[in-house]
Protein backbone atom coordinates (compact mmCIF):
# COMPACT_ATOMS: atom_id res chain seq x y z
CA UNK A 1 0.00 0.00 0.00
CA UNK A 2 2.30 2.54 0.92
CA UNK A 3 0.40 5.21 0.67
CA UNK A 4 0.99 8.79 2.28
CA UNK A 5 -0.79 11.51 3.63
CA UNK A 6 -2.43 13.62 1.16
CA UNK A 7 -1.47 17.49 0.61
CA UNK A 8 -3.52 20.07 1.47
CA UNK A 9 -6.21 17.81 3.97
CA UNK A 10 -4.60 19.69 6.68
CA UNK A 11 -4.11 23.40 6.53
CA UNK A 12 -0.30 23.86 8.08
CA UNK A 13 1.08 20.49 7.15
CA UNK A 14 3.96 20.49 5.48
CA UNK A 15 4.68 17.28 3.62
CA UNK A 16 8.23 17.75 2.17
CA UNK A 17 10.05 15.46 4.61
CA UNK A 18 7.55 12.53 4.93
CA UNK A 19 8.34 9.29 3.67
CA UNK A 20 6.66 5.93 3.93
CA UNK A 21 8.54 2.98 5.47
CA UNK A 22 8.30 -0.70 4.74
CA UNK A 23 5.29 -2.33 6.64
CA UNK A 24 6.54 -4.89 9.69
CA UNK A 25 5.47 -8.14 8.36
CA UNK A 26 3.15 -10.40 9.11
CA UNK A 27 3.54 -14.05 8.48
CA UNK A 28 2.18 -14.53 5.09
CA UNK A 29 -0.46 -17.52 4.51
CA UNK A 30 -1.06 -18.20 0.84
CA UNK A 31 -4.15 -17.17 -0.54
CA UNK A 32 -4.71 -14.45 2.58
CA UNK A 33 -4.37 -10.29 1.31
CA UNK A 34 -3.78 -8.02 3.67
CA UNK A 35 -6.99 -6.02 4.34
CA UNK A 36 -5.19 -2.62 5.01
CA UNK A 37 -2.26 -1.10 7.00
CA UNK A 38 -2.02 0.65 10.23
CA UNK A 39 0.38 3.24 10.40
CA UNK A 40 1.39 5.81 13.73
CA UNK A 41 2.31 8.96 12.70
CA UNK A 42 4.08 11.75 14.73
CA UNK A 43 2.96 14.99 14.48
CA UNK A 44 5.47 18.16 15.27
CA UNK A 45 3.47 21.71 15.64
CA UNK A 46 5.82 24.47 15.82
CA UNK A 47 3.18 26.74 17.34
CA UNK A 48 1.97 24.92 20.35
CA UNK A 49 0.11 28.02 21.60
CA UNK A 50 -2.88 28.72 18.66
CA UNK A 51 -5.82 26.38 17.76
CA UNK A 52 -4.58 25.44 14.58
CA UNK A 53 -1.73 22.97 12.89
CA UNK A 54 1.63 24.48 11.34
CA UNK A 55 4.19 21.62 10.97
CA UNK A 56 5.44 18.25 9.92
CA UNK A 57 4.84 14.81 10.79
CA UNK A 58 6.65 11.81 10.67
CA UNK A 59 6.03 8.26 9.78
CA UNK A 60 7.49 5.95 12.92
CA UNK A 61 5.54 2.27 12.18
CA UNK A 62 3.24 0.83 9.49
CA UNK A 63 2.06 -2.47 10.08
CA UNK A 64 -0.20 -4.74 7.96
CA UNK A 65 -3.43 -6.29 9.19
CA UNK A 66 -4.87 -9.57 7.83
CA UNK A 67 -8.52 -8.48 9.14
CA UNK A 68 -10.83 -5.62 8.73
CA UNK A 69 -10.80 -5.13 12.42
CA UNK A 70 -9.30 -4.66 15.61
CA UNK A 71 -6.43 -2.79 14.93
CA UNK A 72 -3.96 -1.11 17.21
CA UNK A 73 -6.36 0.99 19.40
CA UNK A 74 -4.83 2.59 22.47
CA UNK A 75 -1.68 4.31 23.05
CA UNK A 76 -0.14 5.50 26.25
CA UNK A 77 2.55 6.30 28.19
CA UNK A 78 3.26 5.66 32.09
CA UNK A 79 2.41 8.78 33.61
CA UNK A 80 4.63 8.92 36.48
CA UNK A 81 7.85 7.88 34.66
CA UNK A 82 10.15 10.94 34.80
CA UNK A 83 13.74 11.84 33.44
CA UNK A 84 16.02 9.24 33.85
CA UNK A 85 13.36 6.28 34.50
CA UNK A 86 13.39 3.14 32.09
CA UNK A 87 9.61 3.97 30.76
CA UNK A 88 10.42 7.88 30.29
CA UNK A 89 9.00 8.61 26.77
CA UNK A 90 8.18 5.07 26.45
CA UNK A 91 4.87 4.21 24.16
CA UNK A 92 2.84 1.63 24.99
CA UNK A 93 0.50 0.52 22.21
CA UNK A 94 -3.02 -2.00 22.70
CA UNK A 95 -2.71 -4.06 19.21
CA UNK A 96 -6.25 -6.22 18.76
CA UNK A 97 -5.67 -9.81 16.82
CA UNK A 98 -6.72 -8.41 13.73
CA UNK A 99 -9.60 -10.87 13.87
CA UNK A 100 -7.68 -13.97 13.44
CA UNK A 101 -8.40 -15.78 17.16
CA UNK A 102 -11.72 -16.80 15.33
CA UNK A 103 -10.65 -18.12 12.02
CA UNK A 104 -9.57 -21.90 11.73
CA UNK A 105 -6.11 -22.70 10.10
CA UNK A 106 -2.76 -21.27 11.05
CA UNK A 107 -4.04 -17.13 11.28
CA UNK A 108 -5.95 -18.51 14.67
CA UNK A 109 -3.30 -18.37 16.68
CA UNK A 110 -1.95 -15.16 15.87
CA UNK A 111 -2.16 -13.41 19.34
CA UNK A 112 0.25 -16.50 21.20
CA UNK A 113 2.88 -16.40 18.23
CA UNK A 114 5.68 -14.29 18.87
CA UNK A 115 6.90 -13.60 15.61
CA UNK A 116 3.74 -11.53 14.89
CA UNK A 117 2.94 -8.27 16.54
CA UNK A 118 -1.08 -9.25 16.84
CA UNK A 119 -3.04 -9.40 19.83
CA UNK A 120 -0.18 -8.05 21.91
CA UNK A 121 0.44 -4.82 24.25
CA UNK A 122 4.09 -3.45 22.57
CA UNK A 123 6.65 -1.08 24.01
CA UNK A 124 8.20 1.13 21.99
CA UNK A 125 10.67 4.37 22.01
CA UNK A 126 9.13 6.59 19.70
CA UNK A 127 11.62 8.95 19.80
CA UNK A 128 15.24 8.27 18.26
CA UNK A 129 17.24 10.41 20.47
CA UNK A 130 15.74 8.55 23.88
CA UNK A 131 17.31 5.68 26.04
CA UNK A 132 20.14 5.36 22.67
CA UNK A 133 22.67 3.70 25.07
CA UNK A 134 19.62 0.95 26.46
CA UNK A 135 17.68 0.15 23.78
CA UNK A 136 18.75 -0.45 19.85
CA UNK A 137 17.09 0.97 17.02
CA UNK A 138 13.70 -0.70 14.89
CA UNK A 139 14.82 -2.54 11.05
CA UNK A 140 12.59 0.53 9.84
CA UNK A 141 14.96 3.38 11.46
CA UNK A 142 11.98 5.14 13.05
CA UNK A 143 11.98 4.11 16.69
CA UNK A 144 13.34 2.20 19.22
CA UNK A 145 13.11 -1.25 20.89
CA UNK A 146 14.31 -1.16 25.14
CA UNK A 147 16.26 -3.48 25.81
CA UNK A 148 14.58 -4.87 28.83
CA UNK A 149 11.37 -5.65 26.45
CA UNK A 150 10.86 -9.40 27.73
CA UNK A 151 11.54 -11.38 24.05
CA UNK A 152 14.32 -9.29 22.98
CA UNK A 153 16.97 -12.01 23.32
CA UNK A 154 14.45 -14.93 22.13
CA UNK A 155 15.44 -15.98 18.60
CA UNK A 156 12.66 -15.49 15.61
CA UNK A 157 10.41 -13.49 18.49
CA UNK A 158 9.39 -9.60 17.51
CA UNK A 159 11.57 -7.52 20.37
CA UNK A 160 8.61 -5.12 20.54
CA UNK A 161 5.91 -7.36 22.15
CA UNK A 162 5.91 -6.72 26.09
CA UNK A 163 2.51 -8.71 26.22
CA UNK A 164 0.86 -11.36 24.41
CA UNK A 165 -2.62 -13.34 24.04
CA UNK A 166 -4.85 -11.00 23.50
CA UNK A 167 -8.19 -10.60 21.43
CA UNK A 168 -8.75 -7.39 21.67
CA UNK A 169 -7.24 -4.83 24.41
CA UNK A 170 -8.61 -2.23 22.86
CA UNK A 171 -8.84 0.97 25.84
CA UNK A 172 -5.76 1.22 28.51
CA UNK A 173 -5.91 2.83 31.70
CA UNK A 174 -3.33 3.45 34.61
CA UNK A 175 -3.54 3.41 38.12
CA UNK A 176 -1.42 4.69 40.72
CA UNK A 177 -1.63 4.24 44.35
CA UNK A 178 -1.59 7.81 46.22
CA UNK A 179 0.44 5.62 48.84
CA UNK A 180 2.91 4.51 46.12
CA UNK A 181 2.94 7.84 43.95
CA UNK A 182 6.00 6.66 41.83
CA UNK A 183 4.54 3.20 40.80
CA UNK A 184 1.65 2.80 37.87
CA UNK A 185 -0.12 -0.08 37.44
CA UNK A 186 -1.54 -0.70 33.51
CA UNK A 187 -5.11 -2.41 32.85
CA UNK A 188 -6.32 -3.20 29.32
CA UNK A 189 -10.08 -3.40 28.67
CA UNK A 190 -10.33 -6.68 26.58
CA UNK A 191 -13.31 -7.18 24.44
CA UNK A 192 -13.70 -11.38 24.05
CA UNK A 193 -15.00 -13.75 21.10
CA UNK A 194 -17.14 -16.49 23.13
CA UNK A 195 -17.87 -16.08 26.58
CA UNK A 196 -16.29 -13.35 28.77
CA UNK A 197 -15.21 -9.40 28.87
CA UNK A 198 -11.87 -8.99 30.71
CA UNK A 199 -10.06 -6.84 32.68
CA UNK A 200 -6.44 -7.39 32.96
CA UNK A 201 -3.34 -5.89 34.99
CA UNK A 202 -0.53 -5.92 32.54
CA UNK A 203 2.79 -7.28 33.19
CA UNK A 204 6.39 -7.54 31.80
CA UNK A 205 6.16 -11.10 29.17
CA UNK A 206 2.95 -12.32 30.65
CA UNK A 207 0.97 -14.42 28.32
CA UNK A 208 -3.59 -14.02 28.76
CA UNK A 209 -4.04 -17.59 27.08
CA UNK A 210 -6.16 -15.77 23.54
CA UNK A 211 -7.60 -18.45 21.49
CA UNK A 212 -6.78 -20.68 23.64
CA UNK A 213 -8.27 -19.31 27.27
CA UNK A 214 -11.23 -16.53 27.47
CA UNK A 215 -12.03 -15.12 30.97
CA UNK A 216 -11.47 -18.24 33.34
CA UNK A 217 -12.14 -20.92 30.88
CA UNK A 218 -9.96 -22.86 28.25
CA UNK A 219 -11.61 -22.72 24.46
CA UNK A 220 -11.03 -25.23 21.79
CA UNK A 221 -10.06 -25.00 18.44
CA UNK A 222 -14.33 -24.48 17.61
CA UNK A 223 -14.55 -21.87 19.83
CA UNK A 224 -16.42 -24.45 22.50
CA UNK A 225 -15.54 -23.41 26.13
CA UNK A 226 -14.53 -25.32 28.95
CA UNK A 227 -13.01 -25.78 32.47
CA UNK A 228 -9.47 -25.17 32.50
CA UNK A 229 -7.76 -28.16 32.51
CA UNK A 230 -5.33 -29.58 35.37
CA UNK A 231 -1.95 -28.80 33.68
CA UNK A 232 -2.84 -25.34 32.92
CA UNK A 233 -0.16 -24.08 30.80
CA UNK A 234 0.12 -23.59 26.88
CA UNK A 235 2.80 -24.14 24.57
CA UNK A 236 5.16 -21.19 24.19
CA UNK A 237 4.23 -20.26 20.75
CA UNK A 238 7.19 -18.55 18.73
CA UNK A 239 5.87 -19.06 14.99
CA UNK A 240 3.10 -21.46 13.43
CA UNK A 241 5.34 -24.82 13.78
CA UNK A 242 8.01 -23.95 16.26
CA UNK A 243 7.69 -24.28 20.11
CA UNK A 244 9.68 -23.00 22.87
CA UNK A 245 8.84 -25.05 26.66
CA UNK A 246 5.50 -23.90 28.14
CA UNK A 247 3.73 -21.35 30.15
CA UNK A 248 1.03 -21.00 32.59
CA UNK A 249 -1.40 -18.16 31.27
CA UNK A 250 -2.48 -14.87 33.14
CA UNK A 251 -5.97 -14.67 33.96
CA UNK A 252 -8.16 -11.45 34.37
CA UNK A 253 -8.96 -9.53 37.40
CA UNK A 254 -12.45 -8.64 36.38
CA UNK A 255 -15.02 -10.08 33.97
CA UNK A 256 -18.55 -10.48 32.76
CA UNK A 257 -20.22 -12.61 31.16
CA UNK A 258 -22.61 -12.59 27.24
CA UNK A 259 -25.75 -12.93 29.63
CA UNK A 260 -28.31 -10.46 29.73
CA UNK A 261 -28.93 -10.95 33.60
CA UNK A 262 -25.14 -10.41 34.58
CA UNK A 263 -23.12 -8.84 31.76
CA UNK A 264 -23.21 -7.36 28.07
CA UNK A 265 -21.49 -7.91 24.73
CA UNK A 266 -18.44 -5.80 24.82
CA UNK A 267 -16.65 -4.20 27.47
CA UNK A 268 -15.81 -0.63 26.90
CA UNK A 269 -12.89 1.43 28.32
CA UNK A 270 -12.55 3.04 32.13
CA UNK A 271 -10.92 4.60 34.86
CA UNK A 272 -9.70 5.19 38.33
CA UNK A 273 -12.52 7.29 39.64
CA UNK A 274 -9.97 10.66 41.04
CA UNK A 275 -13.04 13.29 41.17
CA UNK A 276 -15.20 14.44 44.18
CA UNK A 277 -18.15 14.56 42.72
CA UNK A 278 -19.06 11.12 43.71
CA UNK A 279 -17.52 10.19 47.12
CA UNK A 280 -18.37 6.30 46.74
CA UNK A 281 -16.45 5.90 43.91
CA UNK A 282 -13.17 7.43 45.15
CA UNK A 283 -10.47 5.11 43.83
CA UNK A 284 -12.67 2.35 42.12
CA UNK A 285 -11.87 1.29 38.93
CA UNK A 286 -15.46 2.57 36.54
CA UNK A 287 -16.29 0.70 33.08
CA UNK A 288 -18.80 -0.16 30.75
CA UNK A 289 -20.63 -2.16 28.24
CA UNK A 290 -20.25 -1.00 24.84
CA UNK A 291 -23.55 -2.31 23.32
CA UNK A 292 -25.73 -2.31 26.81
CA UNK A 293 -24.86 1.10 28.19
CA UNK A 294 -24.35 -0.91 31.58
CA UNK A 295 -21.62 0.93 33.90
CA UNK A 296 -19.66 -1.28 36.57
CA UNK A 297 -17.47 -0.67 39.44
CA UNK A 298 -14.86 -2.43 41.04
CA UNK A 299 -13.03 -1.39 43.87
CA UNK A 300 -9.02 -1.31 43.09
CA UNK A 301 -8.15 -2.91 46.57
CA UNK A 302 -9.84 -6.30 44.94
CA UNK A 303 -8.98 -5.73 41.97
CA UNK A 304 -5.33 -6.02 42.95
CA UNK A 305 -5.99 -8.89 45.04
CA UNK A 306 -7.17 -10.83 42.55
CA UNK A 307 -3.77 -10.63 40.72
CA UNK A 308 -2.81 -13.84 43.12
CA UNK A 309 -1.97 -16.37 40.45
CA UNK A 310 -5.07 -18.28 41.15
CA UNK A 311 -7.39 -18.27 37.69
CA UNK A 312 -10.57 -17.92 39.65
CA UNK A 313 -10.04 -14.71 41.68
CA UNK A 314 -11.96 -12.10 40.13
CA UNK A 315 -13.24 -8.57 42.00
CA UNK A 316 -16.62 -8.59 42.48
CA UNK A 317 -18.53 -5.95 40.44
CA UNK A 318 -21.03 -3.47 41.02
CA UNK A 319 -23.32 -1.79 38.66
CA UNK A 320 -24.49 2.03 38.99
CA UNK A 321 -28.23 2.66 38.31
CA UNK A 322 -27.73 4.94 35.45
CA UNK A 323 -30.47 4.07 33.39
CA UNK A 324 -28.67 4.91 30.63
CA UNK A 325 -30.48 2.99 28.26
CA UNK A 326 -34.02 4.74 28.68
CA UNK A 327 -32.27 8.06 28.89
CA UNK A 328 -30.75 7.25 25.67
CA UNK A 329 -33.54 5.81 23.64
CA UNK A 330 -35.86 9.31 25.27
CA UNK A 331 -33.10 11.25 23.27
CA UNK A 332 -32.67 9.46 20.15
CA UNK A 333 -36.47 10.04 20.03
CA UNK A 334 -36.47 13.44 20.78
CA UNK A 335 -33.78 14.30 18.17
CA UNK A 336 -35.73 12.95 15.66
CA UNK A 337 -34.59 8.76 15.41
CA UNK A 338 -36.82 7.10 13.88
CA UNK A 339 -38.85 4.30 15.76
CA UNK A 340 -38.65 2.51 19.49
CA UNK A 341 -34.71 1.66 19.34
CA UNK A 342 -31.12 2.74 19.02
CA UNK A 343 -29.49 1.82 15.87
CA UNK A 344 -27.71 -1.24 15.76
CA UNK A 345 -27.50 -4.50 17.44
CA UNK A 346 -26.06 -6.55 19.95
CA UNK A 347 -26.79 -10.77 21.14
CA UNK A 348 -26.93 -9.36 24.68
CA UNK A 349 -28.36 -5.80 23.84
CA UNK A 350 -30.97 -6.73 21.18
CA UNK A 351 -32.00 -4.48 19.04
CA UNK A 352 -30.38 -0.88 19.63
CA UNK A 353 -26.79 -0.36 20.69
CA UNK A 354 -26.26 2.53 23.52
CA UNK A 355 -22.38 2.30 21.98
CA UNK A 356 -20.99 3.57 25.11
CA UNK A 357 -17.10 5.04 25.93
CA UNK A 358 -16.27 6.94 29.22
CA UNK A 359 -13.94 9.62 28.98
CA UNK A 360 -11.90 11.90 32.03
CA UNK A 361 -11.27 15.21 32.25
CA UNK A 362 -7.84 16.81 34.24
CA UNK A 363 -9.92 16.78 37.62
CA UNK A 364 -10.71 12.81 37.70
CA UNK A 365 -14.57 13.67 36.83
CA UNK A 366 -16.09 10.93 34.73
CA UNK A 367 -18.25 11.27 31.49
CA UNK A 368 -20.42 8.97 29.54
CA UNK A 369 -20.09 9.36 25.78
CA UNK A 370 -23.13 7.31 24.07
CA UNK A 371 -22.71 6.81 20.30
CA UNK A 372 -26.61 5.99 19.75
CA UNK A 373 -28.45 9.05 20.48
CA UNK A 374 -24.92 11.50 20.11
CA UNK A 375 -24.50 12.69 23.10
CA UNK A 376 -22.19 13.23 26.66
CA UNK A 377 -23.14 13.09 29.99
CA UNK A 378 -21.51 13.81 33.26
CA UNK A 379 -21.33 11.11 35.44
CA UNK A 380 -23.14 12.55 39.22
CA UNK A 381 -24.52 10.71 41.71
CA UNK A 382 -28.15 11.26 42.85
CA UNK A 383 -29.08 12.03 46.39
């Protein structure tokens, strides 16, 4: 594809400079095209302090997808690394499975082979000029790989992947204890195929089992789910034929189910409630439902204790009364939508999708975005 940035979409942009680089590969299976490429761009504004654009960008990684969706989603970086630290100016990027977890043949376990960058968290040095004497420098010449990434020294393995087994991790979020102020704690919101939306803490090389665990169960090769079985560890998965020992997966810390009486059909993104508008919620970790509009909470002092290496140890959840969905489907109405319900559809929702996200502002307030009737709402509690 190769293709770059039109001139003249963006007033300000000056395209001289910008070149395209080489795609990273992924395994090629005959008869499979590439559906499209995803491509991070750096942008450079040399007048920080107007409304508009006036600058250059910069191509740092194209990658090519087999699937028509989830792509990379989410990029972050720890926000209490400073100067000096080993994650200073250190990306971290949520990259979905590109659909493959559900197709049969060698593409379905995309997400547990490290020689492909799908269904992984990466880390990455975005900028050339960081960490030069710790890390060593991408085959494109755009970034940087550190060199305490956890498959750097394992042969045929992509040195970007920090985290692997995956479907979809799609939001990521950071916590950090006021009592621990200079440690950060990363969760990934992880839509899943079968059974179960997941929550999980992210860690240095740990594997999350995708395509062959969901939530607390083991799936098969049909997508059928199960118990997990009494060895619980899977194959160390390095390309589509070669092996490398085992490993015992890394199970969620949250989760719901596809039922309508406990859970939803896609979990959406959250946070670490910081505000004061809502005492009750100080420090619990707040999500949704993507397709339901249902909004959980958790509190983070289970949530961390149910990172204890035992698969079933999950914090229990507790869902606000925010009748979102009737407050939604009263303003699709009202803004002219045509008949009794959202667009869209879900197998837990029905008919009508609420298509939630949550965003944050600088003060830790929380706010409900809902794609169905186009609109945002503060989150407040009622008294």
């Amino acid at each position: 594809m190769l293709v770059p940035p039109k001139a003249g979409v963006v007033p300000g942009l000056n395209l001289a400079g910008y070149t395209t680089t080489p795609a990273l590969p992924t395994p090629l299976i005959p008869n499979v095209m590439f559906a499209r490429e995803m491509v991070i761009v750096e942008w450079t504004d040399r007048q920080i302090a107007n409304t508009t654009f006036e600058g250059t960008a910069r191509e740092v990684l194209r990658m090519q997808l087999p699937g028509l969706f989830h792509p990379l989603n989410e990029i972050t970086f720890n926000p209490v690394a400073r100067p000096g630290d080993p994650d200073w100016r250190v990306m971290y990027l949520g990259v979905g499975d590109s659909g493959t977890g559900e197709r049969p043949g060698p593409m379905r376990l995309h997400a547990q082979r490290l020689d492909t960058l799908h269904g992984k968290i990466l880390r990455i040095i975005p900028m050339l000029s960081e960490h030069a004497s710790t890390s060593t420098v991408s085959e494109n010449g755009r970034y940087r790989i550190p060199n305490d990434n956890p498959f750097v020294s394992v042969e045929g393995a992509r040195k970007e992947i920090w985290a692997l087994g995956l479907r979809n991790p799609h939001r990521l979020t950071w916590y950090v204890d006021p009592a621990r102020p200079r440690e950060a704690v990363l969760l990934a919101f992880n839509i899943g195929l079968v059974s179960w939306e997941t929550v999980m803490i992210i860690k240095k090389g740990a594997n999350y089992g995708y395509p062959l665990r969901e939530g607390t169960q083991s799936m098969s090769a049909t997508n059928g789910m199960g118990p997990l079985p009494a060895d619980d560890t899977i194959p160390v998965q390095i390309s589509d034929t070669v092996t490398r020992g085992t490993v015992k997966p890394t199970y969620p810390v949250a989760a719901y189910p596809h039922t309508p009486a406990a859970g939803g059909d896609a979990i959406a993104n959250g946070f670490v409630y910081r505000g004061k508008r809502i005492p009750a919620l100080q420090g619990a970790l707040v999500f949704g439902d993507i397709t339901t509009g249902r909004i959980w909470y958790a509190h983070m002092k289970e949530v961390l204790a149910a990172d204890d290496g035992n698969p079933l140890s999950l914090a229990p959840l507790h869902e606000l009364g925010t009748r979102l969905r009737a407050l939604s489907e009263e303003t699709f109405r009202r803004r002219g939508g045509q008949g009794d319900n959202l667009p869209g559809f879900g197998a837990v929702a029905g008919r009508g999708r609420v298509d939630i996200r949550l965003a944050e502002d600088n003060d830790g307030e929380l706010y409900v975005l809902t794609k169905g009737d186009g609109m945002i709402r503060e989150l407040r509690s009622v008294r």
